[in-house]
PDB file of N, CA and C in Angstrom:
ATOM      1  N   UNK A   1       4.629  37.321 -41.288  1.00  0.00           N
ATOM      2  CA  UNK A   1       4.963  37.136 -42.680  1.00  0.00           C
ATOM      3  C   UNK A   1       6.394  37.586 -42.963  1.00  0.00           C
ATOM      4  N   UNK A   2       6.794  38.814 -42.690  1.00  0.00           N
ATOM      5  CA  UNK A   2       8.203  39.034 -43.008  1.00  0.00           C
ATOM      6  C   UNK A   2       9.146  37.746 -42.046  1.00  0.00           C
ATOM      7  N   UNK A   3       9.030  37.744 -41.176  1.00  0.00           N
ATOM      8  CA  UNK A   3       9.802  36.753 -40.293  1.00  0.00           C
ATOM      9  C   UNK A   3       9.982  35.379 -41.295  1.00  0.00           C
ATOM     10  N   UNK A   4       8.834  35.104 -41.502  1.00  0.00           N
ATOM     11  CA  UNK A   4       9.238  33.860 -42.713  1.00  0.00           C
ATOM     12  C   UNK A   4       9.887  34.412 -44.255  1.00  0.00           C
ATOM     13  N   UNK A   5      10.162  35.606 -44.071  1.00  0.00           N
ATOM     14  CA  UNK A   5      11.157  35.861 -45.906  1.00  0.00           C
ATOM     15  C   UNK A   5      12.500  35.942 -44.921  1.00  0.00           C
ATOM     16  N   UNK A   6      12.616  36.478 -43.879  1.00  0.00           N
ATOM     17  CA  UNK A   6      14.186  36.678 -42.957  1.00  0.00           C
ATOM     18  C   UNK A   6      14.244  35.271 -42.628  1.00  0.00           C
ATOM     19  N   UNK A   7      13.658  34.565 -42.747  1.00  0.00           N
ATOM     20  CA  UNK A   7      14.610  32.805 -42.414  1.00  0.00           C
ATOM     21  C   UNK A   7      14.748  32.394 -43.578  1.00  0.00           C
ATOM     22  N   UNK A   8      13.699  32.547 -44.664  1.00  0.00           N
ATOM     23  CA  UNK A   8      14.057  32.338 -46.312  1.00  0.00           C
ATOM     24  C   UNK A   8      15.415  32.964 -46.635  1.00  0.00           C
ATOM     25  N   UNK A   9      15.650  34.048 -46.261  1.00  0.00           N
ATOM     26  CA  UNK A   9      16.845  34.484 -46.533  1.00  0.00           C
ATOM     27  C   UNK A   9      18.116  33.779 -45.872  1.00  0.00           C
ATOM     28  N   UNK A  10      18.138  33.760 -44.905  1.00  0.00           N
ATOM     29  CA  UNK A  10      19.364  33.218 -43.674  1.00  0.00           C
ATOM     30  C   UNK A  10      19.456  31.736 -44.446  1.00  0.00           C
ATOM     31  N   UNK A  11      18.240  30.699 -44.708  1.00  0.00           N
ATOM     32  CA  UNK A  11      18.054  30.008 -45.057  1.00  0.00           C
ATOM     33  C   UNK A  11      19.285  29.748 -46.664  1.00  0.00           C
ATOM     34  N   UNK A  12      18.875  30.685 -47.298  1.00  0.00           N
ATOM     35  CA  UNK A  12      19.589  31.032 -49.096  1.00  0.00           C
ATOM     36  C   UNK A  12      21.134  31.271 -48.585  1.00  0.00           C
ATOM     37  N   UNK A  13      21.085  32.123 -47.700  1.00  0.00           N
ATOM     38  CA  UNK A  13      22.435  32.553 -47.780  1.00  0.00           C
ATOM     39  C   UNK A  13      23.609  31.863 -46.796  1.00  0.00           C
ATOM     40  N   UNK A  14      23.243  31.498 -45.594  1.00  0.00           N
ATOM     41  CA  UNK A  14      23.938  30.118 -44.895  1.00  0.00           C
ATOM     42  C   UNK A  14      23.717  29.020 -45.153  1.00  0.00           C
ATOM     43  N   UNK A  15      22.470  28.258 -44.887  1.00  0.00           N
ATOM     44  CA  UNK A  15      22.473  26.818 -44.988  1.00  0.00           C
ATOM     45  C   UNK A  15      22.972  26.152 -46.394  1.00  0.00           C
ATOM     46  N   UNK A  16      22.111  26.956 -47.179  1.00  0.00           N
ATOM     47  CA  UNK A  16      22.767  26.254 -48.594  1.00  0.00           C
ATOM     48  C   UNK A  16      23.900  26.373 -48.887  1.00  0.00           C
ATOM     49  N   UNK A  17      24.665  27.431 -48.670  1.00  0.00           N
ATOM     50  CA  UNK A  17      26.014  27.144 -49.044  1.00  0.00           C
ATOM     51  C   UNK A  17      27.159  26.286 -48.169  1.00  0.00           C
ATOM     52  N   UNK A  18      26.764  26.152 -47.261  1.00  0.00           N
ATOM     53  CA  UNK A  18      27.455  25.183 -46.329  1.00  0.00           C
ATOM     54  C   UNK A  18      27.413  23.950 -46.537  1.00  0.00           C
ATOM     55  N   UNK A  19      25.783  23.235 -46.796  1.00  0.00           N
ATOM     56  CA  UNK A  19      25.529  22.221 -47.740  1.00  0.00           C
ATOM     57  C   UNK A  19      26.026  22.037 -48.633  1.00  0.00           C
ATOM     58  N   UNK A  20      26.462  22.882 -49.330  1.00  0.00           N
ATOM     59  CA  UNK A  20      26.807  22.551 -50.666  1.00  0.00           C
ATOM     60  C   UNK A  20      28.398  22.677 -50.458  1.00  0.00           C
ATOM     61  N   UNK A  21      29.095  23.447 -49.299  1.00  0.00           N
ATOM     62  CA  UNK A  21      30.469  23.048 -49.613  1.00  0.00           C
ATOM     63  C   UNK A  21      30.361  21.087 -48.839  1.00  0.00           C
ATOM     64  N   UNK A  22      29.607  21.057 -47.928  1.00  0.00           N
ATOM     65  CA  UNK A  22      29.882  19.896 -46.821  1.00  0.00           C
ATOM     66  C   UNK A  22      29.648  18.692 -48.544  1.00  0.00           C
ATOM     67  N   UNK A  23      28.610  18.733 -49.426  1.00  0.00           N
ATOM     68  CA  UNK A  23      28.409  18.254 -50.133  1.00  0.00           C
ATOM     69  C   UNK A  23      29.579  17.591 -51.553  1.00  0.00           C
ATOM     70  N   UNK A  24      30.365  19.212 -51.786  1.00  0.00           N
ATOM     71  CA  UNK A  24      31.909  19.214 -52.272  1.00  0.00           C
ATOM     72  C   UNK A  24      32.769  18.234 -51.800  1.00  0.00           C
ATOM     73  N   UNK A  25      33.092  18.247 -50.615  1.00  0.00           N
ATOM     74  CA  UNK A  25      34.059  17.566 -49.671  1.00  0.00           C
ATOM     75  C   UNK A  25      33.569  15.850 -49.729  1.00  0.00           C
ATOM     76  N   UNK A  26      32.750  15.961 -49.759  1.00  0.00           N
ATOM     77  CA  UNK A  26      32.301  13.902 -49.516  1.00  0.00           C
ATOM     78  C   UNK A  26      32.398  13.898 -51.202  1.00  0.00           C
ATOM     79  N   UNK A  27      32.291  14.265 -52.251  1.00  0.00           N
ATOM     80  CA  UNK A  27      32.042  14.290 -53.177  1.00  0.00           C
ATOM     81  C   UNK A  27      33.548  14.346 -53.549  1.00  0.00           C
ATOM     82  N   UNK A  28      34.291  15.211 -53.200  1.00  0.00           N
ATOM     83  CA  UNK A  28      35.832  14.563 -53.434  1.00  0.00           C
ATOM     84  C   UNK A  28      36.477  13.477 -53.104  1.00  0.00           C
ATOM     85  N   UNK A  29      36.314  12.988 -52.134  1.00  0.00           N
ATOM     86  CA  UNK A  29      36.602  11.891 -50.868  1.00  0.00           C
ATOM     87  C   UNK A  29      36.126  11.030 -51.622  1.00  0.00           C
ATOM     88  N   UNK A  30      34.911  10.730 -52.250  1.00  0.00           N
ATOM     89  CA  UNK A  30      34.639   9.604 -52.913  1.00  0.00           C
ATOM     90  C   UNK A  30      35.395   9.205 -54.453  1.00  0.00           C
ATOM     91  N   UNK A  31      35.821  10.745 -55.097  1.00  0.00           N
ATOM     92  CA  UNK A  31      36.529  10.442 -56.196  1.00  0.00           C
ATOM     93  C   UNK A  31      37.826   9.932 -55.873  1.00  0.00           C
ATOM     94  N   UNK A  32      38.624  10.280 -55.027  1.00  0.00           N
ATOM     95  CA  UNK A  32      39.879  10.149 -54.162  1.00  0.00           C
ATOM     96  C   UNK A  32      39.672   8.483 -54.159  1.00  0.00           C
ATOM     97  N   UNK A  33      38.515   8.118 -53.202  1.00  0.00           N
ATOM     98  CA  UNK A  33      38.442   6.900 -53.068  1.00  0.00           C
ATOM     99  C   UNK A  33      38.091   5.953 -53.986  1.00  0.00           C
ATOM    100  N   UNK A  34      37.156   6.060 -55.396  1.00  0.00           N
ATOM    101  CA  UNK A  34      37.345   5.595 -56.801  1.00  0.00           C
ATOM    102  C   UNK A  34      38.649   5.757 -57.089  1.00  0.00           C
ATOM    103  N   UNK A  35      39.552   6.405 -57.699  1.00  0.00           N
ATOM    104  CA  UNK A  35      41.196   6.084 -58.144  1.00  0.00           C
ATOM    105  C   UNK A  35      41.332   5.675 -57.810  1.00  0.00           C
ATOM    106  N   UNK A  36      41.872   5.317 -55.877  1.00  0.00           N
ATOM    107  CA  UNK A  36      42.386   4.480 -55.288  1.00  0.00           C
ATOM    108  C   UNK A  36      42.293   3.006 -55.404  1.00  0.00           C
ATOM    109  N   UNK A  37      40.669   3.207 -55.770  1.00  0.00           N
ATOM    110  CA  UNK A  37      39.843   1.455 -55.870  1.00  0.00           C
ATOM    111  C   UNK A  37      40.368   1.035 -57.071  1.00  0.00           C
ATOM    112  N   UNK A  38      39.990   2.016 -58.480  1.00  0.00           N
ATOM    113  CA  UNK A  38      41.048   1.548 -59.708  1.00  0.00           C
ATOM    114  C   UNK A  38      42.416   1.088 -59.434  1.00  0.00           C
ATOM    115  N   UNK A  39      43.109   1.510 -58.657  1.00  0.00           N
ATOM    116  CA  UNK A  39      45.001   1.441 -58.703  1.00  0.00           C
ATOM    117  C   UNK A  39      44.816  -0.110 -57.926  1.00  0.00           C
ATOM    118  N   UNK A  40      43.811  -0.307 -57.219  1.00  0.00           N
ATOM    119  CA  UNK A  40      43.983  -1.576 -56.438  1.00  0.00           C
ATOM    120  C   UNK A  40      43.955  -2.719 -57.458  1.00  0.00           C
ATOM    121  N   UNK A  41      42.662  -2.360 -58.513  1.00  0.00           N
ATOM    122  CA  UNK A  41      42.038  -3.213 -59.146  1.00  0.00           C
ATOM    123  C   UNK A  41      42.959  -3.878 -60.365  1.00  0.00           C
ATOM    124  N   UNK A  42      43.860  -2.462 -60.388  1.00  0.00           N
ATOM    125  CA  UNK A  42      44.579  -3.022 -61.766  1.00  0.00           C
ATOM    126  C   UNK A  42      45.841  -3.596 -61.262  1.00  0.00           C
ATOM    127  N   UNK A  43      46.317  -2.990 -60.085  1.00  0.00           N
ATOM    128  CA  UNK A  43      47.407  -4.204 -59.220  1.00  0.00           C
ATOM    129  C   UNK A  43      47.136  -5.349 -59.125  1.00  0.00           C
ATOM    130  N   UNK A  44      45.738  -5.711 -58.531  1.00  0.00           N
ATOM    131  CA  UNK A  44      45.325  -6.968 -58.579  1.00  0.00           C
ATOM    132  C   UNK A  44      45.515  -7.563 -59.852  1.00  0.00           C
ATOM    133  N   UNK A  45      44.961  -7.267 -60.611  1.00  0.00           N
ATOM    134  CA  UNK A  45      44.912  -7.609 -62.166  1.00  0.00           C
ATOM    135  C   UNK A  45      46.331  -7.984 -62.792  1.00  0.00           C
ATOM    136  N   UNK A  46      47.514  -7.313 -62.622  1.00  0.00           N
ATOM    137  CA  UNK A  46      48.649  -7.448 -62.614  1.00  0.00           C
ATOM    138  C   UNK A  46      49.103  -8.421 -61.684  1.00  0.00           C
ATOM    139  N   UNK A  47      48.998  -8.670 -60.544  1.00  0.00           N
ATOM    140  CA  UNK A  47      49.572  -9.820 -60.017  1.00  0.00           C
ATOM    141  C   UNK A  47      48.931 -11.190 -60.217  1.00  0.00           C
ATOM    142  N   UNK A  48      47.623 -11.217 -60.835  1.00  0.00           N
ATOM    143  CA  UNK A  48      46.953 -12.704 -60.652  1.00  0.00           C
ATOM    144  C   UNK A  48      47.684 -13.194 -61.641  1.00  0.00           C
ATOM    145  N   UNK A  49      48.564 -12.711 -62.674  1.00  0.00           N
ATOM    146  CA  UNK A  49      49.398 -13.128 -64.157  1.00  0.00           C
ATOM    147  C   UNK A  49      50.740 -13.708 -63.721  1.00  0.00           C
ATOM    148  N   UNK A  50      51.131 -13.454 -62.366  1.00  0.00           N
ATOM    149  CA  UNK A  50      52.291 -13.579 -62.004  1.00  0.00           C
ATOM    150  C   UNK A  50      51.862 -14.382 -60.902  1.00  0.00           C
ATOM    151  N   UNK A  51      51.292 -15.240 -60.592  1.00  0.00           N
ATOM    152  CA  UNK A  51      50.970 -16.108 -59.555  1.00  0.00           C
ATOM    153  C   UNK A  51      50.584 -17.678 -60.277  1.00  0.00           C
ATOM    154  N   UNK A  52      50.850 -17.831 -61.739  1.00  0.00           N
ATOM    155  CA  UNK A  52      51.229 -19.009 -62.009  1.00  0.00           C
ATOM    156  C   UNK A  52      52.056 -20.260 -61.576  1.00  0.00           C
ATOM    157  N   UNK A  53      52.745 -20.178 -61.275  1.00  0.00           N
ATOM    158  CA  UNK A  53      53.994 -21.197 -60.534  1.00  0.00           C
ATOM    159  C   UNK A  53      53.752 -21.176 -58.816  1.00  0.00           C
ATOM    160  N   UNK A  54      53.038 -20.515 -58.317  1.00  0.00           N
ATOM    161  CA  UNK A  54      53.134 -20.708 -57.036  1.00  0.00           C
ATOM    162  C   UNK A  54      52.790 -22.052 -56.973  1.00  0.00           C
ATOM    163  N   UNK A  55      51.978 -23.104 -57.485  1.00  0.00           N
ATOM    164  CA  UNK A  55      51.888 -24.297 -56.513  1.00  0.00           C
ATOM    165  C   UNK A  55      53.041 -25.316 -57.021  1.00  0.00           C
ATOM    166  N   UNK A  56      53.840 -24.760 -57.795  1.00  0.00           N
ATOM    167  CA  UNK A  56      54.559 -25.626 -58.344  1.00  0.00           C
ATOM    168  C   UNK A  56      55.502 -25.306 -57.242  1.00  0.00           C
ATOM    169  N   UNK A  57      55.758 -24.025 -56.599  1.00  0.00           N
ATOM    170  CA  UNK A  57      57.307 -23.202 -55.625  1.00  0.00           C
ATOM    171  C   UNK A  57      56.411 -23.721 -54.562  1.00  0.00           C
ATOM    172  N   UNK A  58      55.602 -24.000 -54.262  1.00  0.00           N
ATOM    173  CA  UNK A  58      54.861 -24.742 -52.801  1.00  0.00           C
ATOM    174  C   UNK A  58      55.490 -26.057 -52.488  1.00  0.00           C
ATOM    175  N   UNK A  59      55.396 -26.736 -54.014  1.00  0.00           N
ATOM    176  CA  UNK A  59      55.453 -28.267 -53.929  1.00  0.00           C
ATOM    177  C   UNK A  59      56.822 -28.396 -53.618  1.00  0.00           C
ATOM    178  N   UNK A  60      57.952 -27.580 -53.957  1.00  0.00           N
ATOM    179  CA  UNK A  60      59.601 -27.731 -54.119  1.00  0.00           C
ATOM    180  C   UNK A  60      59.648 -27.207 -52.954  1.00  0.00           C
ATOM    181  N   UNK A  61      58.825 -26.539 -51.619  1.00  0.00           N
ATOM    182  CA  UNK A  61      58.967 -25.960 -50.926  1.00  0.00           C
ATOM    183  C   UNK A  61      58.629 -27.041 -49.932  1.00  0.00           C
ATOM    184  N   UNK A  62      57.850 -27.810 -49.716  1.00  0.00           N
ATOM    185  CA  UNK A  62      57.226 -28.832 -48.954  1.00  0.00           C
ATOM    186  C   UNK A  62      58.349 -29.834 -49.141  1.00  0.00           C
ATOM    187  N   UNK A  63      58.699 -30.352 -49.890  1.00  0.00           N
ATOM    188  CA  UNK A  63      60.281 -31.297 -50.028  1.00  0.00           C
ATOM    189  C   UNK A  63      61.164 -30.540 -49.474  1.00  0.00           C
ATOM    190  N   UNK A  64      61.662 -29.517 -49.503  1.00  0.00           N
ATOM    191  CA  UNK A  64      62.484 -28.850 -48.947  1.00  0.00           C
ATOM    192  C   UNK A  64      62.754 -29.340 -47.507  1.00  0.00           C
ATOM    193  N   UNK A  65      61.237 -28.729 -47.185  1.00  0.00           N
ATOM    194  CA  UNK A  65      61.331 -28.796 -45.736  1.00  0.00           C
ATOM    195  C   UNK A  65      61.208 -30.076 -45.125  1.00  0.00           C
ATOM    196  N   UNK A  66      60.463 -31.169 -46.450  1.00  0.00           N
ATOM    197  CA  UNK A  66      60.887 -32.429 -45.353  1.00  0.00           C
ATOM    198  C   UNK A  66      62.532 -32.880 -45.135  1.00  0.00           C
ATOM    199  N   UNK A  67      62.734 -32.594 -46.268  1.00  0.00           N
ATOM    200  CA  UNK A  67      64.577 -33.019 -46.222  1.00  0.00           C
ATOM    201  C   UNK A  67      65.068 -32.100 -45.372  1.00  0.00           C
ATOM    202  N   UNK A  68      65.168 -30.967 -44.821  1.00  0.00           N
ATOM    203  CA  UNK A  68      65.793 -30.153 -43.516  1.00  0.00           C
ATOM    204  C   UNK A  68      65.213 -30.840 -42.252  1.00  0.00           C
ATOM    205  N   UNK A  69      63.756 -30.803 -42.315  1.00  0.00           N
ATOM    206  CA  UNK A  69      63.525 -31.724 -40.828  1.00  0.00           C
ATOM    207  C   UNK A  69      64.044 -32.863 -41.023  1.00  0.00           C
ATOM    208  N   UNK A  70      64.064 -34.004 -41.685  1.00  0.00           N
ATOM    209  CA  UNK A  70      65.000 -35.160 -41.357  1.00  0.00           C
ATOM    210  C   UNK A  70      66.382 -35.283 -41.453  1.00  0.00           C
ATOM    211  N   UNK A  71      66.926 -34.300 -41.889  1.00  0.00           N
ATOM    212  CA  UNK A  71      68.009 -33.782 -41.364  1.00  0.00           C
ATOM    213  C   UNK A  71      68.632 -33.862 -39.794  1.00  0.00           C
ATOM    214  N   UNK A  72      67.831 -32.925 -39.923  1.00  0.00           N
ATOM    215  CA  UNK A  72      67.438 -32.176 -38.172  1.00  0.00           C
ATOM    216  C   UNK A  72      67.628 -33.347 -37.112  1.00  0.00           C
ATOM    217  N   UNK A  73      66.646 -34.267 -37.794  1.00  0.00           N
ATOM    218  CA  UNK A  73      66.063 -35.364 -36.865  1.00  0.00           C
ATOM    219  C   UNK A  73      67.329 -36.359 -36.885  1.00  0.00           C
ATOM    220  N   UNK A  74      68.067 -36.528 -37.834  1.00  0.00           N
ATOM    221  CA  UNK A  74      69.672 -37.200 -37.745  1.00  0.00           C
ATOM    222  C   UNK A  74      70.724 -36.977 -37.245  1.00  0.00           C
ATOM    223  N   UNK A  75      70.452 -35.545 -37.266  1.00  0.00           N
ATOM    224  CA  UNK A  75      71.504 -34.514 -36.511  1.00  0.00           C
ATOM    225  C   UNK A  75      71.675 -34.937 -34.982  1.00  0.00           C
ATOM    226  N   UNK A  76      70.056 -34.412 -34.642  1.00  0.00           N
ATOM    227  CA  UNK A  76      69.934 -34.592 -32.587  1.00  0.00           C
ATOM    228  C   UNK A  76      69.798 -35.925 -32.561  1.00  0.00           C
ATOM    229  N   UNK A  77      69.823 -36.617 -33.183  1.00  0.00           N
ATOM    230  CA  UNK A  77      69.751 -38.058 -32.810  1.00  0.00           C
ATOM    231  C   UNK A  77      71.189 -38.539 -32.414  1.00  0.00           C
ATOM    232  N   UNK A  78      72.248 -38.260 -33.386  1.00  0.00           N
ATOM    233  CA  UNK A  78      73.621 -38.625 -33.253  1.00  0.00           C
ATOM    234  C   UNK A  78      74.317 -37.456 -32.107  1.00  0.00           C
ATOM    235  N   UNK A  79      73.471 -36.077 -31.946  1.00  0.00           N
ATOM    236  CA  UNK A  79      74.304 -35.296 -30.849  1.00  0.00           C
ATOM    237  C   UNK A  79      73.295 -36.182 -29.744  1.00  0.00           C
ATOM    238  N   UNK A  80      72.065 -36.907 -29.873  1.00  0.00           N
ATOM    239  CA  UNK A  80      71.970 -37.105 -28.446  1.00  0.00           C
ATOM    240  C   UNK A  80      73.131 -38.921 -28.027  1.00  0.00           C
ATOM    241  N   UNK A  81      73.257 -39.217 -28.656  1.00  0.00           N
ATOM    242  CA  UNK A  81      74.160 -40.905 -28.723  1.00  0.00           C
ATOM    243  C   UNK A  81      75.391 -40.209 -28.342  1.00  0.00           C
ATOM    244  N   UNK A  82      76.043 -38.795 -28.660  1.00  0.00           N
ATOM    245  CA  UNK A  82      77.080 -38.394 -28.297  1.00  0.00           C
ATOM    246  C   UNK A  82      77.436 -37.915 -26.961  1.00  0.00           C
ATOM    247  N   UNK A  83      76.316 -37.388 -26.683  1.00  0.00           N
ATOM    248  CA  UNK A  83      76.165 -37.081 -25.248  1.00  0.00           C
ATOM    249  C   UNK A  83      75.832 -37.828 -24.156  1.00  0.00           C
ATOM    250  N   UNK A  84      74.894 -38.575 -24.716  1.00  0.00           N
ATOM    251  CA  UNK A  84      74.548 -39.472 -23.685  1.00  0.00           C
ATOM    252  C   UNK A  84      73.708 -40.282 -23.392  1.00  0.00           C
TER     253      UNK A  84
END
């Protein structure tokens, strides 16, 4: 009988408080990791407002590049007639 109040005790006075700091620590870590998730959420939120015109800077971007490749393609055509 006493043997079971001396582990009740050891029990009160180590385990639980160790639990309860190990318990602290994930319990911060998760608030840490909520803010973080907010700061993402409202970045996100902030950039989807500013992503209007992208398919319009796609479309001026796709002409672009066809007019540089046929460029290109006029270019080595006349350095290859030059060479040989």
């Amino acid at each position: 009988m006493v043997l079971w109040w001396i582990g009740d005790i050891v029990l009160l006075v180590v385990v639980v408080p160790v639990l309860v700091a190990l318990l602290n620590r994930v319990l911060a870590a998760l608030e840490r990791i909520r803010g973080a998730s907010d700061d993402v959420l409202a970045g996100g939120g902030a950039l989807a407002g500013r992503l209007d015109g992208v398919p319009e800077a796609l479309t001026r971007t796709d002409a672009v590049v066809a007019d540089v490749a046929n460029g290109a393609v006029r270019y080595a055509g006349s350095v290859g007639k030059l060479l040989g």
